[in-house]
C-alpha atoms as a PDB file:
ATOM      1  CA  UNK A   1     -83.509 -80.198  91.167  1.00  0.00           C
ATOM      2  CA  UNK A   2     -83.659 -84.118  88.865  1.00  0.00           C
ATOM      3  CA  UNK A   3     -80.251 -84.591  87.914  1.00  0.00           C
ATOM      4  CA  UNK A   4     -79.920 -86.787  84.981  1.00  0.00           C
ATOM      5  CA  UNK A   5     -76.494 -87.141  84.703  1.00  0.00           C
ATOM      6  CA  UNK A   6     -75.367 -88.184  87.881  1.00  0.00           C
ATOM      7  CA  UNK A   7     -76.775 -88.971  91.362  1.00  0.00           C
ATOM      8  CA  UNK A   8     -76.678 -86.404  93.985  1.00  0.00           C
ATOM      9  CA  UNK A   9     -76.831 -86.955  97.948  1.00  0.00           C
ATOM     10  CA  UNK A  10     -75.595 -85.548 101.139  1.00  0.00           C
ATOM     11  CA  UNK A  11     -75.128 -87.628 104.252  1.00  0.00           C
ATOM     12  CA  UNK A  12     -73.506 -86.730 107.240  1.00  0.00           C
ATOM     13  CA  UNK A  13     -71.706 -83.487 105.921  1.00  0.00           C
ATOM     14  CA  UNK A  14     -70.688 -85.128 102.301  1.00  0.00           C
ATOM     15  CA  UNK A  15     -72.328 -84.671  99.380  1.00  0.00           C
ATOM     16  CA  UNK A  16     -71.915 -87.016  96.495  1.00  0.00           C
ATOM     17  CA  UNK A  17     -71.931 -86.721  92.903  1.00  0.00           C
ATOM     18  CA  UNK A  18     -71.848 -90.280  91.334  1.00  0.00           C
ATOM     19  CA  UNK A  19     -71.757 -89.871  87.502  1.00  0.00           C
ATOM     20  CA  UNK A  20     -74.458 -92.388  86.288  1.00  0.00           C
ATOM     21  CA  UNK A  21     -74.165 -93.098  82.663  1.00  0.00           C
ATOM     22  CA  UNK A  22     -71.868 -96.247  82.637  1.00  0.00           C
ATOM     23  CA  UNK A  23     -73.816 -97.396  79.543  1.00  0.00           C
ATOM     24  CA  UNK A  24     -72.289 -94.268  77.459  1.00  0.00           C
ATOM     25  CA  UNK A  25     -68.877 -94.747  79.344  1.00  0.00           C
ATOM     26  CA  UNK A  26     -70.309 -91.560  81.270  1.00  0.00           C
ATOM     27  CA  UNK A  27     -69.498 -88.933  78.309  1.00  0.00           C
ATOM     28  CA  UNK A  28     -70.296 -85.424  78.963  1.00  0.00           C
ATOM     29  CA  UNK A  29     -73.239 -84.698  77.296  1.00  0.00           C
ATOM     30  CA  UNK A  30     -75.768 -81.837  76.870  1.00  0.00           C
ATOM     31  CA  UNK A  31     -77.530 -82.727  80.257  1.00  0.00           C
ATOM     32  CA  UNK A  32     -73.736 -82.764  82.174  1.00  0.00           C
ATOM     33  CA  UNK A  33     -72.468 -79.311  81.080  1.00  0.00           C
ATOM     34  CA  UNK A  34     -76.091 -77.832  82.637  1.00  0.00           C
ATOM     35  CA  UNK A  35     -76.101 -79.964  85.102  1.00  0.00           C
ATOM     36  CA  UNK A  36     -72.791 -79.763  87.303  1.00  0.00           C
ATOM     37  CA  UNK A  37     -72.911 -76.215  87.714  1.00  0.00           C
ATOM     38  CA  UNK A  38     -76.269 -76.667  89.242  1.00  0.00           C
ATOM     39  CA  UNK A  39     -75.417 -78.958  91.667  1.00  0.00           C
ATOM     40  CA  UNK A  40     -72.212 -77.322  92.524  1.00  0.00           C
ATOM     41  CA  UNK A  41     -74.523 -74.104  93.623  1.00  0.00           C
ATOM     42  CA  UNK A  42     -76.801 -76.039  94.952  1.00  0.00           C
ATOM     43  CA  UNK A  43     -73.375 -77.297  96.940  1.00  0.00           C
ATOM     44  CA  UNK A  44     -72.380 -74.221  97.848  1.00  0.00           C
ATOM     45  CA  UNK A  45     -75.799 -72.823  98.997  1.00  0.00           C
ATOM     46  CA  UNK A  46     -76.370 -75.843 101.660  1.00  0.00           C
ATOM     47  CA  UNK A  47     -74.505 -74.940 104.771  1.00  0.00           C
ATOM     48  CA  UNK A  48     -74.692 -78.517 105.973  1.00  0.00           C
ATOM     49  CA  UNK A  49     -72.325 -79.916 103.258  1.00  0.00           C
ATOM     50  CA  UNK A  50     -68.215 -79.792 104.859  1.00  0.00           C
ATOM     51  CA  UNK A  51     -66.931 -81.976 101.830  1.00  0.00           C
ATOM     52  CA  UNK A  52     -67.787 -83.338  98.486  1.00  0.00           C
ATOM     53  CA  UNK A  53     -66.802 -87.030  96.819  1.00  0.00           C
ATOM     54  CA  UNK A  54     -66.966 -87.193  92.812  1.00  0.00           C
ATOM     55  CA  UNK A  55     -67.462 -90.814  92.193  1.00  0.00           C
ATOM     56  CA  UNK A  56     -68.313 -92.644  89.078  1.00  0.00           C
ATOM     57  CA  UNK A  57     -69.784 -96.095  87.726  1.00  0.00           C
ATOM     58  CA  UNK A  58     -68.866 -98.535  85.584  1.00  0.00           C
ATOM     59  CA  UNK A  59     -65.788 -99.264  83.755  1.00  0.00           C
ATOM     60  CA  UNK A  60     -64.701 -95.840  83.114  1.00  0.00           C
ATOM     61  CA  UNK A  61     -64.769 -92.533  84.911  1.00  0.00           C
ATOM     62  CA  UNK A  62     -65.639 -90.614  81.818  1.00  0.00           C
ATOM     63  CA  UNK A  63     -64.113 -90.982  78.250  1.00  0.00           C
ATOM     64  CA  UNK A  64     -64.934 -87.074  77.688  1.00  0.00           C
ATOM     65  CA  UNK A  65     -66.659 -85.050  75.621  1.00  0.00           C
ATOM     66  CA  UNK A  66     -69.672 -87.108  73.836  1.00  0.00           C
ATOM     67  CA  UNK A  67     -68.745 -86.308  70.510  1.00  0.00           C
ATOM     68  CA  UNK A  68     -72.076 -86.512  68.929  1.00  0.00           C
ATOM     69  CA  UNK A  69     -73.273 -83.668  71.014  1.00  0.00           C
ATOM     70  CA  UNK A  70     -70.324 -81.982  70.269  1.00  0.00           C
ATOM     71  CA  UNK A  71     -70.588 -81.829  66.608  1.00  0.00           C
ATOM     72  CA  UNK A  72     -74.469 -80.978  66.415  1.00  0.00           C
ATOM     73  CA  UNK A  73     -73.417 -77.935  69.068  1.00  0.00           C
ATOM     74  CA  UNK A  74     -71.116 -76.777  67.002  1.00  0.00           C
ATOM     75  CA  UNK A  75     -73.024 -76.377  63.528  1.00  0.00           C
ATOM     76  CA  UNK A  76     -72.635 -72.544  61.979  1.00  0.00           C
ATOM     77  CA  UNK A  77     -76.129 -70.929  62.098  1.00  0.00           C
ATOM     78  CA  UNK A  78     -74.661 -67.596  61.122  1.00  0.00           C
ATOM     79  CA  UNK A  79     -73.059 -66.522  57.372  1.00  0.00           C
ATOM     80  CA  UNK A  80     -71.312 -63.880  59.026  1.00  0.00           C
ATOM     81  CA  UNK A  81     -67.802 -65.322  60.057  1.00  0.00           C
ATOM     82  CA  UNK A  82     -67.426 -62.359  62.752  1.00  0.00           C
ATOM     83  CA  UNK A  83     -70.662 -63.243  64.553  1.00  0.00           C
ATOM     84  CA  UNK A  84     -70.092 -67.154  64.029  1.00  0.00           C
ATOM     85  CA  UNK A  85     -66.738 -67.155  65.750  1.00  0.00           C
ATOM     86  CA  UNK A  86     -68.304 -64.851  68.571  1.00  0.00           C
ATOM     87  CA  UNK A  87     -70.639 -67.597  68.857  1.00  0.00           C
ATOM     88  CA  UNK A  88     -68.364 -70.282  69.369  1.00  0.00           C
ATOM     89  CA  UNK A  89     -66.199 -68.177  71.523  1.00  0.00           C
ATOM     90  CA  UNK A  90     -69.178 -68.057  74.179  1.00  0.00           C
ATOM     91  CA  UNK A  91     -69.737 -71.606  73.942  1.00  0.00           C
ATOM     92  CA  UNK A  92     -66.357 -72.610  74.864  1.00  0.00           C
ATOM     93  CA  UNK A  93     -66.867 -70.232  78.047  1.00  0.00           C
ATOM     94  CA  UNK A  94     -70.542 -72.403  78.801  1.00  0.00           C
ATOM     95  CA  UNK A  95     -67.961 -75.237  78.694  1.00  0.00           C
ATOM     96  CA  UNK A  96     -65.661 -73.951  81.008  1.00  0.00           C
ATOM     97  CA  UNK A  97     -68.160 -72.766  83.576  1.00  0.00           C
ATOM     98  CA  UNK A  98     -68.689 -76.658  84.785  1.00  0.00           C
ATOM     99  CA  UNK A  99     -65.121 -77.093  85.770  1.00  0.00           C
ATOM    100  CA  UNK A 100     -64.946 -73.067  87.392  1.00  0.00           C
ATOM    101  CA  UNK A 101     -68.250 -74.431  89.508  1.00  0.00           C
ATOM    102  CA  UNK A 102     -65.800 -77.483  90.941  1.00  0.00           C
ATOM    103  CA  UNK A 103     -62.678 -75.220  91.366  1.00  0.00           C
ATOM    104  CA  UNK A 104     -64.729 -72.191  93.428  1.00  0.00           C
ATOM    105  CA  UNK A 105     -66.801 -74.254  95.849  1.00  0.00           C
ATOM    106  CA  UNK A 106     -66.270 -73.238  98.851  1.00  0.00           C
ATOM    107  CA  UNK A 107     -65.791 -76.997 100.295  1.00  0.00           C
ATOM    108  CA  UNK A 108     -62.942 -79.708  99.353  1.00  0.00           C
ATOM    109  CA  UNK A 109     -63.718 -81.949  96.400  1.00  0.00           C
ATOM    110  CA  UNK A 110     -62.328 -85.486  96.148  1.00  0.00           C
ATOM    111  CA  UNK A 111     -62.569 -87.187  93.070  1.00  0.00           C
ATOM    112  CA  UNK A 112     -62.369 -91.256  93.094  1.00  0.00           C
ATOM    113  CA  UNK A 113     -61.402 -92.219  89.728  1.00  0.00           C
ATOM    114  CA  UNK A 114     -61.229 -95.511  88.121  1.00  0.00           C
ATOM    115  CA  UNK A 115     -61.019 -96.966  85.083  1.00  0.00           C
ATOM    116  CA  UNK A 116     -60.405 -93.940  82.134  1.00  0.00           C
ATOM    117  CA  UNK A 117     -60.202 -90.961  82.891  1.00  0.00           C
ATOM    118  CA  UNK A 118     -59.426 -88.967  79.159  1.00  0.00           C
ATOM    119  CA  UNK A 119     -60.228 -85.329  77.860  1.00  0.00           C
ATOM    120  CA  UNK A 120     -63.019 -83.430  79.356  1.00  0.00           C
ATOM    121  CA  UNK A 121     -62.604 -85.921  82.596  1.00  0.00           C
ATOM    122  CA  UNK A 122     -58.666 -84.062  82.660  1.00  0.00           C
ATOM    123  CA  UNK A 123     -60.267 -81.126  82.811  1.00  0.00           C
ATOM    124  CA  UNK A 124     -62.919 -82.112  85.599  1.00  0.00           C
ATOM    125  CA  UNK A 125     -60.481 -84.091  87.845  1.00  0.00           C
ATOM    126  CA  UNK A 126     -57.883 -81.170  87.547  1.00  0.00           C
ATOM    127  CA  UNK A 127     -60.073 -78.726  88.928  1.00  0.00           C
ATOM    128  CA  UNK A 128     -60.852 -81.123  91.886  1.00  0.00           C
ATOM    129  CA  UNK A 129     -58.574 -80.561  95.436  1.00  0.00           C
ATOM    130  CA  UNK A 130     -57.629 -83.911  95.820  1.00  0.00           C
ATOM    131  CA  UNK A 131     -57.250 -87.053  93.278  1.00  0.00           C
ATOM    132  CA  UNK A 132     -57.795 -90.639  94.328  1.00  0.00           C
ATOM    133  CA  UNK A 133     -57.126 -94.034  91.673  1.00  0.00           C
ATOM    134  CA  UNK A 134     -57.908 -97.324  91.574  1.00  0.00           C
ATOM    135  CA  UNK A 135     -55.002 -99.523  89.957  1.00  0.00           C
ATOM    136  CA  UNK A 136     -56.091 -99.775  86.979  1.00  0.00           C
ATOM    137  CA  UNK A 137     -56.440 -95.692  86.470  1.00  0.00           C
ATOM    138  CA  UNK A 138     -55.111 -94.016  83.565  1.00  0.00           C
ATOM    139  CA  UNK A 139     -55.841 -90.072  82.638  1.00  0.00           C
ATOM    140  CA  UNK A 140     -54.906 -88.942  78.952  1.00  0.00           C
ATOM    141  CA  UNK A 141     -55.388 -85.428  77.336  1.00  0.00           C
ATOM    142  CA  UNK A 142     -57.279 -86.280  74.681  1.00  0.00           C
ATOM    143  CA  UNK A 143     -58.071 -83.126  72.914  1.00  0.00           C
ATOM    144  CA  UNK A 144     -54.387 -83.484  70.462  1.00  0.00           C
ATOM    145  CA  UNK A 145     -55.710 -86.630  69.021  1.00  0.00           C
ATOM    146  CA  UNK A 146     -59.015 -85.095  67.954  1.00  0.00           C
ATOM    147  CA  UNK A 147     -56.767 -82.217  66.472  1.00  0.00           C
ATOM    148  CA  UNK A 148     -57.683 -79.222  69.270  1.00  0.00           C
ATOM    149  CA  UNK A 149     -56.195 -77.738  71.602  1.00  0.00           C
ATOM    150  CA  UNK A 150     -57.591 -78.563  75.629  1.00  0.00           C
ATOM    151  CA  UNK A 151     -59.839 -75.237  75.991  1.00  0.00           C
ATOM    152  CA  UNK A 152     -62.249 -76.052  79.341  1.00  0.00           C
ATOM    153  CA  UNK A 153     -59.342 -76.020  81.925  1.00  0.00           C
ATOM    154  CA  UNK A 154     -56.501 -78.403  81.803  1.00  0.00           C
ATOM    155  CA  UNK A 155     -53.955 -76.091  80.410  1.00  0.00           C
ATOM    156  CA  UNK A 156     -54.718 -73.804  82.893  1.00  0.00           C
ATOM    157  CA  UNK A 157     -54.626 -75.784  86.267  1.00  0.00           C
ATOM    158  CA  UNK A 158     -52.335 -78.915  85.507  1.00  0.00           C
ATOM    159  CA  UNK A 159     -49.593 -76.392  85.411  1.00  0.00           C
ATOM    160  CA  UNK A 160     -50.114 -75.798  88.863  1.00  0.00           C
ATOM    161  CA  UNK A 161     -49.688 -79.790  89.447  1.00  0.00           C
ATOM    162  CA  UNK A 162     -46.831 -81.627  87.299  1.00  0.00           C
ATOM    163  CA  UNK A 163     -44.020 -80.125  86.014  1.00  0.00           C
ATOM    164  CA  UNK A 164     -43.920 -78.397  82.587  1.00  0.00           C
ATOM    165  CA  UNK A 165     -41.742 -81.097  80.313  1.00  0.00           C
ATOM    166  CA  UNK A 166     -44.373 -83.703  81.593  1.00  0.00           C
ATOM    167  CA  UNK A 167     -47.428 -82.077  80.685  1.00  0.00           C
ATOM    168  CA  UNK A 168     -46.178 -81.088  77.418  1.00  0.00           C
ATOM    169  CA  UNK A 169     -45.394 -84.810  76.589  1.00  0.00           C
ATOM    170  CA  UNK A 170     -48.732 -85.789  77.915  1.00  0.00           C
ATOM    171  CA  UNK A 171     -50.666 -82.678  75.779  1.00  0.00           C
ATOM    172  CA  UNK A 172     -48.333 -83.431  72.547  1.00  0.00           C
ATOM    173  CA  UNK A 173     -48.382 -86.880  72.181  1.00  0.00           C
ATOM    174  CA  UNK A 174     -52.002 -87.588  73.673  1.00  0.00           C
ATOM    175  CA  UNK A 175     -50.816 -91.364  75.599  1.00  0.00           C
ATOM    176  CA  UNK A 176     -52.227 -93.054  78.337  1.00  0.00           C
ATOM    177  CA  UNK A 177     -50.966 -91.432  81.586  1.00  0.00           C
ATOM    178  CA  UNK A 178     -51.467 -94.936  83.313  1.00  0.00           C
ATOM    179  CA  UNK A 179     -52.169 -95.035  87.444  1.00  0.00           C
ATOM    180  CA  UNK A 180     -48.629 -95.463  89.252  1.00  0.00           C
ATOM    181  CA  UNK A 181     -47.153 -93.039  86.739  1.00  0.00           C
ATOM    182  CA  UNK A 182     -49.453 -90.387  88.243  1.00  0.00           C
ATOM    183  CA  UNK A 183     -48.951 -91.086  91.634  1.00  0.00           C
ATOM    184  CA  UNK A 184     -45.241 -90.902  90.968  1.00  0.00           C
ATOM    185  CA  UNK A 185     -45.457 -87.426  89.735  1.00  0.00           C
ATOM    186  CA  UNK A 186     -47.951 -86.656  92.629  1.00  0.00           C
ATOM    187  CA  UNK A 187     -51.190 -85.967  90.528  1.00  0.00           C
ATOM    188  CA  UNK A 188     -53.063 -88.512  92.470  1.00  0.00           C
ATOM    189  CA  UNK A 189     -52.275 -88.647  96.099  1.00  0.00           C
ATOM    190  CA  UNK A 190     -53.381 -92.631  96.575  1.00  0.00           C
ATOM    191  CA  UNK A 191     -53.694 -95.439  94.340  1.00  0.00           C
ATOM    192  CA  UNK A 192     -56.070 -98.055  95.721  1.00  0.00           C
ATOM    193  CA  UNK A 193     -56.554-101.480  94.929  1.00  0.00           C
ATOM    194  CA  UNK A 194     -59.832-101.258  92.789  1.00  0.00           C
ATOM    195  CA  UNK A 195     -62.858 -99.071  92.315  1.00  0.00           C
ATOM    196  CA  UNK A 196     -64.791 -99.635  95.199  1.00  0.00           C
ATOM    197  CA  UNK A 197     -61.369 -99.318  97.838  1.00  0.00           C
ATOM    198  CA  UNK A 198     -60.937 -96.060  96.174  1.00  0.00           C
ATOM    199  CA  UNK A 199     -64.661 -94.363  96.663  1.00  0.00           C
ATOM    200  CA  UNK A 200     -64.347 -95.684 100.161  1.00  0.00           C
ATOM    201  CA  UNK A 201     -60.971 -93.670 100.597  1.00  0.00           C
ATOM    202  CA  UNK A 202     -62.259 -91.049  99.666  1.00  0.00           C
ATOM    203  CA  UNK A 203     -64.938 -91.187 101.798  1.00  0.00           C
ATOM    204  CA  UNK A 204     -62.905 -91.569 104.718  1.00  0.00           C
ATOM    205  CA  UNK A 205     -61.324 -88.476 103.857  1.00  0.00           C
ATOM    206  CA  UNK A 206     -63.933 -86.752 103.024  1.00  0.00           C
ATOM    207  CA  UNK A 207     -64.819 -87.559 106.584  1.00  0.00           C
ATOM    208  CA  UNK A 208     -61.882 -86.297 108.616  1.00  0.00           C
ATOM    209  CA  UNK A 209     -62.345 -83.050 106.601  1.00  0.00           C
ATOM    210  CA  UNK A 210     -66.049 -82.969 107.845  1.00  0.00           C
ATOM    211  CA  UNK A 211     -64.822 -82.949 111.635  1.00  0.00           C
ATOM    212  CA  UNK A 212     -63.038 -80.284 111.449  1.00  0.00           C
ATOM    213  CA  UNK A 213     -63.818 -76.592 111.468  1.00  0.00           C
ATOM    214  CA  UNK A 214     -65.662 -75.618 108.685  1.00  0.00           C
ATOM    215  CA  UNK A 215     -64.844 -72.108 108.685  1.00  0.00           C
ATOM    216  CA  UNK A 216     -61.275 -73.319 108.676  1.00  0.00           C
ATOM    217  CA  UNK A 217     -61.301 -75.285 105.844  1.00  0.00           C
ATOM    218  CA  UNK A 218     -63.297 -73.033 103.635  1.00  0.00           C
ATOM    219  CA  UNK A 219     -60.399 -70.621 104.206  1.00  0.00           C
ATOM    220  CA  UNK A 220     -57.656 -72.629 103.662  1.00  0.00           C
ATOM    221  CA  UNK A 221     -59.248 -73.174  99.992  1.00  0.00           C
ATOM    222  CA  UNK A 222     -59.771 -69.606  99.454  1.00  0.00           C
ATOM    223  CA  UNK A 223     -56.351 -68.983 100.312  1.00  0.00           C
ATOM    224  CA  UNK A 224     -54.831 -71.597  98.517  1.00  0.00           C
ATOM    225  CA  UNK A 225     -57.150 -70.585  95.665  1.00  0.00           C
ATOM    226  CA  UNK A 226     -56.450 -66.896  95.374  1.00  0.00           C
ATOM    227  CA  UNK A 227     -52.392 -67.668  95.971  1.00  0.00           C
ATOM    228  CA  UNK A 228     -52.135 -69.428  92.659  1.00  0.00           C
ATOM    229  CA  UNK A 229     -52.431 -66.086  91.027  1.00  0.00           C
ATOM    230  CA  UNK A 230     -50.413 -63.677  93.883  1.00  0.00           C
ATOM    231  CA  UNK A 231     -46.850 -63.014  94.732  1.00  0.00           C
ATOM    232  CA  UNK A 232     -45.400 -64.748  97.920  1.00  0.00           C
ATOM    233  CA  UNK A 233     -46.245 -60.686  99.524  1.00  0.00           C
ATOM    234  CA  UNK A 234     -49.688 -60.515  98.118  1.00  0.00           C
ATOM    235  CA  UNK A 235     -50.234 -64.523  99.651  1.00  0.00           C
ATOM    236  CA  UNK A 236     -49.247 -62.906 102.930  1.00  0.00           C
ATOM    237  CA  UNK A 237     -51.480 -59.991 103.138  1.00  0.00           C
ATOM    238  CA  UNK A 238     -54.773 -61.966 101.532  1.00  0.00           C
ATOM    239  CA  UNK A 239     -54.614 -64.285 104.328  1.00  0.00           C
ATOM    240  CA  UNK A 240     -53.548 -61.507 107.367  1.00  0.00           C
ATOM    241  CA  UNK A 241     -56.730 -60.415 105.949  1.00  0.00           C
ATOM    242  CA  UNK A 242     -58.838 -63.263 106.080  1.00  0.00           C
ATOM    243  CA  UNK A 243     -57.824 -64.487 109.514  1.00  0.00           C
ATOM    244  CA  UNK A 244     -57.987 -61.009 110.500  1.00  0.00           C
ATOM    245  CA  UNK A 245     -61.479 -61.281 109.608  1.00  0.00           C
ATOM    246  CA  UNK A 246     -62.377 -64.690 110.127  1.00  0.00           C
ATOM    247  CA  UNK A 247     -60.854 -65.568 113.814  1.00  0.00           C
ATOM    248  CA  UNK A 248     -63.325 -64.269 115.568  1.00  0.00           C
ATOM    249  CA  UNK A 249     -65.772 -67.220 116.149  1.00  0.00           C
ATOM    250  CA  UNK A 250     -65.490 -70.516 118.770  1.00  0.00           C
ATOM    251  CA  UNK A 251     -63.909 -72.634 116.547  1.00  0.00           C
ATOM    252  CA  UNK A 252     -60.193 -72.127 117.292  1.00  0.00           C
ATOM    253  CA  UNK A 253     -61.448 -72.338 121.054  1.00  0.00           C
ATOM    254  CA  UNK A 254     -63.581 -75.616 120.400  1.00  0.00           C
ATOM    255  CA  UNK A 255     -60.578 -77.160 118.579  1.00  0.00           C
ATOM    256  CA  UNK A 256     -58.097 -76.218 121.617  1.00  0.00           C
ATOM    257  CA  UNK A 257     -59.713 -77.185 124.264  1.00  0.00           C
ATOM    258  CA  UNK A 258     -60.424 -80.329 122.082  1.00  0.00           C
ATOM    259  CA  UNK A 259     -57.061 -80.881 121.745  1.00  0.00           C
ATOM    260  CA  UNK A 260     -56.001 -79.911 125.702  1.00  0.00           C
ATOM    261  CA  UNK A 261     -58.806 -82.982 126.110  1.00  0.00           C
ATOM    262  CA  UNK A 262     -57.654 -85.112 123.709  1.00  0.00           C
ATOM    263  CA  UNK A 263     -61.074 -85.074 121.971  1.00  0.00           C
ATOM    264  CA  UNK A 264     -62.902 -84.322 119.412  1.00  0.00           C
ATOM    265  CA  UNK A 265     -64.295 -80.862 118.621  1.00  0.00           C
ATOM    266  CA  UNK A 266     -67.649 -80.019 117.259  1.00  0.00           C
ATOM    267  CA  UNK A 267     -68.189 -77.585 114.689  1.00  0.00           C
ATOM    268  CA  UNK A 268     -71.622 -75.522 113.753  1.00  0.00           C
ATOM    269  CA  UNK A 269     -72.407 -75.204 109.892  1.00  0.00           C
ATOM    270  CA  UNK A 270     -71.560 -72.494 108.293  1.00  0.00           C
ATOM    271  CA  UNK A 271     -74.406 -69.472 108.161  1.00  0.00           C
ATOM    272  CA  UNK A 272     -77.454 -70.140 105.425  1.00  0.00           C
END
């Protein structure tokens, strides 16, 4: 499939999306809310592809929500009230199913942000396993100062990242979240000099993730997943489960012996 929106390639085990609309300070238009959950099953459906990078160009990683879209999306085409708030209600859940695409797959996803990072790119970044800035970062929840409440994610996963009083400050007051206060709080686990240091980190990482087992890792983020929403018991038994069911393959031998060897292990894809 053409993406518009973005560029899309996988080398060695990584595949890339690079957000490609620097001109229009990459805003999430029509084209992006179609678009990422394509390429995120498209992702999941190639069993070459051990990691993913979400990059970005130009000055900012995405100021959001392109507003002009927004407002023509949102026009009533019904009298009924009912049936016109039923309406929106599915809309909002086509707006959340980008961001659900990015928080299932079954692989890690980096995201290398620079530059702005504000409403809709919250949401995006949030649902992302690991967070990577340049210096002159910044991440602000928008969606108060344009009088809504978040509704595609934020609310839901940030919880799981920052403490409470923070992200109530940050969702009340709408401010500029700048780079080193993030990594102070932990929501971005490097800051990097500039824009191209931090795609290449993230690179590297996505990297060492590729060498290692794939089956592995895709459990780890299952179980990781799923655990947001168990006890500390029902943790416990999901993954008995899954390793019950999962350790059955080479890999832990490969990586043992690897390690007896001091060497690296190789790893087959995952099944097609």
């Amino acid at each position: 499939m053409a993406y518009t929106t973005f560029d899309y390639t996988v080398d060695g085990g990584i595949a890339h999306v690079q957000l490609n609309r620097p001109q229009d300070l990459n805003t999430m238009n029509k084209e992006f809310w179609d678009e990422i959950p394509a390429v995120f099953a498209e992702i999941d459906a190639d069993p070459s592809v051990r990691a993913v990078v979400i990059s970005s160009t130009g000055k900012h990683f995405t100021a959001g929500l392109d507003l002009k879209w927004a407002g023509t999306s949102l026009a009533n085409s019904s009298a009924d009230m009912g049936r016109a708030r039923e309406k929106f209600r599915r809309h909002i859940k086509y707006m959340q199913e980008p961001f659900n695409a990015v928080d299932r797959c079954r692989v890690p996803v980096i995201a290398a942000i620079q530059g702005g990072c504000i409403g809709g790119g919250v949401d995006f970044i949030t649902a992302c396993d690991i967070r990577l800035g340049s210096a002159d970062c910044f991440f602000t929840i928008q969606e108060i100062n344009i009088a809504i409440v978040a509704d595609v994610g934020t609310f839901q996963r940030i919880p799981h990242l920052l403490p409470q009083g923070l992200i109530r400050e940050l969702a009340y007051t709408g401010r500029r979240w700048p780079a080193a206060e993030a990594a102070t709080q932990g929501f971005v686990n490097r800051i990097l000099p500039d824009h191209e240091a931090t795609v290449a980190a993230a690179f590297d990482m996505a990297r060492e993730i590729a060498s290692k087992s794939p089956l592995a890792i895709t459990g780890i983020k299952q179980v990781l997943n799923a655990g947001r929403d168990m006890t500390i018991d029902q943790g416990l038994e999901y993954v008995a489960v899954w390793n019950a069911a999962m350790l059955q393959g080479d890999d832990m031998k490969r990586a043992v012996l690897a390690q007896m060897q001091k060497a690296q292990a190789a790893y087959d894809d995952l099944a097609a």
